[in-house]
C-alpha atoms as a PDB file:
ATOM      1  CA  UNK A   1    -116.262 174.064 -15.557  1.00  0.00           C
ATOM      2  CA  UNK A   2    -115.782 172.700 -12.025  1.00  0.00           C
ATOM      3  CA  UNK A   3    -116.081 168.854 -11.328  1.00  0.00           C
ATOM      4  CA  UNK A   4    -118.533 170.583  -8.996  1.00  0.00           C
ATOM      5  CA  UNK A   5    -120.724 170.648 -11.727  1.00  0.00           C
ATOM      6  CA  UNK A   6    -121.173 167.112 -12.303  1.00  0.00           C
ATOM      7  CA  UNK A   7    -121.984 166.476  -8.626  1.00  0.00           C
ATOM      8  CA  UNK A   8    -125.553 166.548  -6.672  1.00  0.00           C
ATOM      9  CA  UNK A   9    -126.122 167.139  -3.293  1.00  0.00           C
ATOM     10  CA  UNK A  10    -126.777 164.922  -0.247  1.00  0.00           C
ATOM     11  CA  UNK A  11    -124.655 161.922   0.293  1.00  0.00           C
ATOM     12  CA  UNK A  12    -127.874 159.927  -0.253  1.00  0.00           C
ATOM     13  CA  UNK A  13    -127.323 160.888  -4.288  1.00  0.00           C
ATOM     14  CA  UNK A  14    -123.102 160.691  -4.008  1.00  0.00           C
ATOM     15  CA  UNK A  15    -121.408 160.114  -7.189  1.00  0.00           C
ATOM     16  CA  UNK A  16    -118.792 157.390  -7.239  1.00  0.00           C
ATOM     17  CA  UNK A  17    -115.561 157.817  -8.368  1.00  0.00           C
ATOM     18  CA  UNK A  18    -116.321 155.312 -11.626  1.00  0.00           C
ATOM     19  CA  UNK A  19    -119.304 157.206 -12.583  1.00  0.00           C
ATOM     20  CA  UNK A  20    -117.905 161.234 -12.055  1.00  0.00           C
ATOM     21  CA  UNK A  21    -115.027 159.688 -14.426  1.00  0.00           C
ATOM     22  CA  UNK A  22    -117.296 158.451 -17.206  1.00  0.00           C
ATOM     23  CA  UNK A  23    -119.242 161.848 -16.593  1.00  0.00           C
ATOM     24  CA  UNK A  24    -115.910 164.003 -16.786  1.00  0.00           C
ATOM     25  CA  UNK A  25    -114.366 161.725 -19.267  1.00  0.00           C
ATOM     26  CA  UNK A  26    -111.579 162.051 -17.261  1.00  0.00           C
ATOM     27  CA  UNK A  27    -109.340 159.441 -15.690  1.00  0.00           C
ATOM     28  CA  UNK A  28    -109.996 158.295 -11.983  1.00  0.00           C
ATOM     29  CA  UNK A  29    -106.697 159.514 -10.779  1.00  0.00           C
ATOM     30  CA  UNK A  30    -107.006 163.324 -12.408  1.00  0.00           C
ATOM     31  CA  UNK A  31    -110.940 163.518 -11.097  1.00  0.00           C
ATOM     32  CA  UNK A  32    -108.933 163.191  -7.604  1.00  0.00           C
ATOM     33  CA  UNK A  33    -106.947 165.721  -8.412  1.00  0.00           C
ATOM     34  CA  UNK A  34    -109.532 168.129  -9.289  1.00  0.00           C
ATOM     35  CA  UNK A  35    -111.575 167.396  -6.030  1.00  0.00           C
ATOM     36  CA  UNK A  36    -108.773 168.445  -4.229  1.00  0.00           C
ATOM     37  CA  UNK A  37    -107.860 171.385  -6.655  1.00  0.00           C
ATOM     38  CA  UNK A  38    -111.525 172.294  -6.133  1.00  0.00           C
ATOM     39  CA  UNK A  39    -111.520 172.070  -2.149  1.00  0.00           C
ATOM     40  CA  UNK A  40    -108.384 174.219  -2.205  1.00  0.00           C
ATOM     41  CA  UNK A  41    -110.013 177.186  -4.302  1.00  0.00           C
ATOM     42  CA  UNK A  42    -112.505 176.538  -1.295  1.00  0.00           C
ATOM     43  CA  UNK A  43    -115.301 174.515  -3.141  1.00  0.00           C
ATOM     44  CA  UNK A  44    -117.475 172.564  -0.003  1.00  0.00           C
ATOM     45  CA  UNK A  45    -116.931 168.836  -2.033  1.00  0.00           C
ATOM     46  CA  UNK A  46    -117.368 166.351   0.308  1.00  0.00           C
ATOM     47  CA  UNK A  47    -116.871 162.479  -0.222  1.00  0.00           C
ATOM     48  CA  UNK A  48    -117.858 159.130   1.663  1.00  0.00           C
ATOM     49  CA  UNK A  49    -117.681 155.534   1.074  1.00  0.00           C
ATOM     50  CA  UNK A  50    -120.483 156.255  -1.372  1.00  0.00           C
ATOM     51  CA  UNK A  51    -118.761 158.625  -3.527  1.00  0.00           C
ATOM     52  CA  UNK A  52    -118.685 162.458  -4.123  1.00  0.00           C
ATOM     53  CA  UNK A  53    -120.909 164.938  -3.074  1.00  0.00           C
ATOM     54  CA  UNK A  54    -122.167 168.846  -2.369  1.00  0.00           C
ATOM     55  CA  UNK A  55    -123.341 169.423   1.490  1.00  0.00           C
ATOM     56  CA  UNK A  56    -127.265 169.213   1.725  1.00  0.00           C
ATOM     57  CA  UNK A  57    -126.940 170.705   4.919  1.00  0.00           C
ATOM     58  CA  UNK A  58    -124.426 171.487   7.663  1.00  0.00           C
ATOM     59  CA  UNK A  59    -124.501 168.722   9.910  1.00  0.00           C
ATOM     60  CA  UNK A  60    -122.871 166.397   6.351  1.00  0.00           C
ATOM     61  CA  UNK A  61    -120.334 169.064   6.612  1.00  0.00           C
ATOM     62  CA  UNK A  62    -119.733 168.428  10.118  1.00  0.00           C
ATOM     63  CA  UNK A  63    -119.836 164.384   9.433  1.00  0.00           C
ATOM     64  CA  UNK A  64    -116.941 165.152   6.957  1.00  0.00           C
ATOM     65  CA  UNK A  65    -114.748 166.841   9.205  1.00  0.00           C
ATOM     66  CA  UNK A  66    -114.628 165.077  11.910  1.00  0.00           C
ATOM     67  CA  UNK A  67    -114.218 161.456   9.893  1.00  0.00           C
ATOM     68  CA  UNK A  68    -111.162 163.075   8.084  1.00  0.00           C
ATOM     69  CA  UNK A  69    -109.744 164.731  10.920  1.00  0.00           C
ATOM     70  CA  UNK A  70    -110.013 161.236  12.385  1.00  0.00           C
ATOM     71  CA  UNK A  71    -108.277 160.039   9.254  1.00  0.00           C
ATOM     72  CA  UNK A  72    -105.490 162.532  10.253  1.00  0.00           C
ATOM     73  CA  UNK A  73    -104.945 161.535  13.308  1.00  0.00           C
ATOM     74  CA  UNK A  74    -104.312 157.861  12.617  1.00  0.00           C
ATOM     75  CA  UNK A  75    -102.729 158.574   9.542  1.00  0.00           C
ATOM     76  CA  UNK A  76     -99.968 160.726  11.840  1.00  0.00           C
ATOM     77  CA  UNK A  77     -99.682 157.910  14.137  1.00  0.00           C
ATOM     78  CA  UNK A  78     -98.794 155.652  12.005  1.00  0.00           C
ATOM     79  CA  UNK A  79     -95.891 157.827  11.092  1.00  0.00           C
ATOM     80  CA  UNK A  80     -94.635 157.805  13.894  1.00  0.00           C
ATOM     81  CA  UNK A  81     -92.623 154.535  13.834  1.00  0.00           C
ATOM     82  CA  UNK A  82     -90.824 155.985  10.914  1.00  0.00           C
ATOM     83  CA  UNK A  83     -90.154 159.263  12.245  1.00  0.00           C
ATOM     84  CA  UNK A  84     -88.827 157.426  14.603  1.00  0.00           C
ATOM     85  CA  UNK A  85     -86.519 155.435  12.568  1.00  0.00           C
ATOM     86  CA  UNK A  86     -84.934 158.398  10.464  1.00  0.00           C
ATOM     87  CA  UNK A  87     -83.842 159.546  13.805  1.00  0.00           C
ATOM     88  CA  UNK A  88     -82.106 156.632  14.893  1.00  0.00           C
ATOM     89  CA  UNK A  89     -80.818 156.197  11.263  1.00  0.00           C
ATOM     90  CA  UNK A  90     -79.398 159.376  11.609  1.00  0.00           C
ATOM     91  CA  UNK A  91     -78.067 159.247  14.834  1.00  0.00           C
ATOM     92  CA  UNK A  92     -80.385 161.377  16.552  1.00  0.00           C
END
């Protein structure tokens, strides 16, 4: 069984993280790592502020991507600094 399974589609009917836990009867942190298990055997699971959800249509798909590749690209930037400082740490 897929943690698919327990979700619905449409954000509109999203499943929060508390709830697909009490559904699973798993712990918050391993129904995390199932989503992601499931999105990397390709399963379409998307997620919002509202919880976890199946696409209704394409244009949620399209809201996911783009909000996590903007996620991405702040998440690099802030990495920078660091990178940064390994480099000076090191002498580079």
């Amino acid at each position: 069984m897929s943690i698919a399974d327990f979700l619905t589609e449409g954000e509109k009917d999203a499943v929060s993280l508390e709830n697909l836990s009490i559904s699973t009867g798993l712990p918050e942190r391993i129904v995390k790592r199932e989503v992601l298990q499931a999105r990397l055997r390709g399963e379409l699971i998307l997620s919002s502020e509202n919880g976890y959800f199946l696409p209704s249509d394409p244009d949620e798909i399209k809201r996911y991507v783009f909000t996590r590749k903007a996620y991405l690209k702040t998440a690099h930037a802030a990495l920078r600094p660091f990178l940064k400082a390994i480099k000076k740490a090191e002498g580079v």
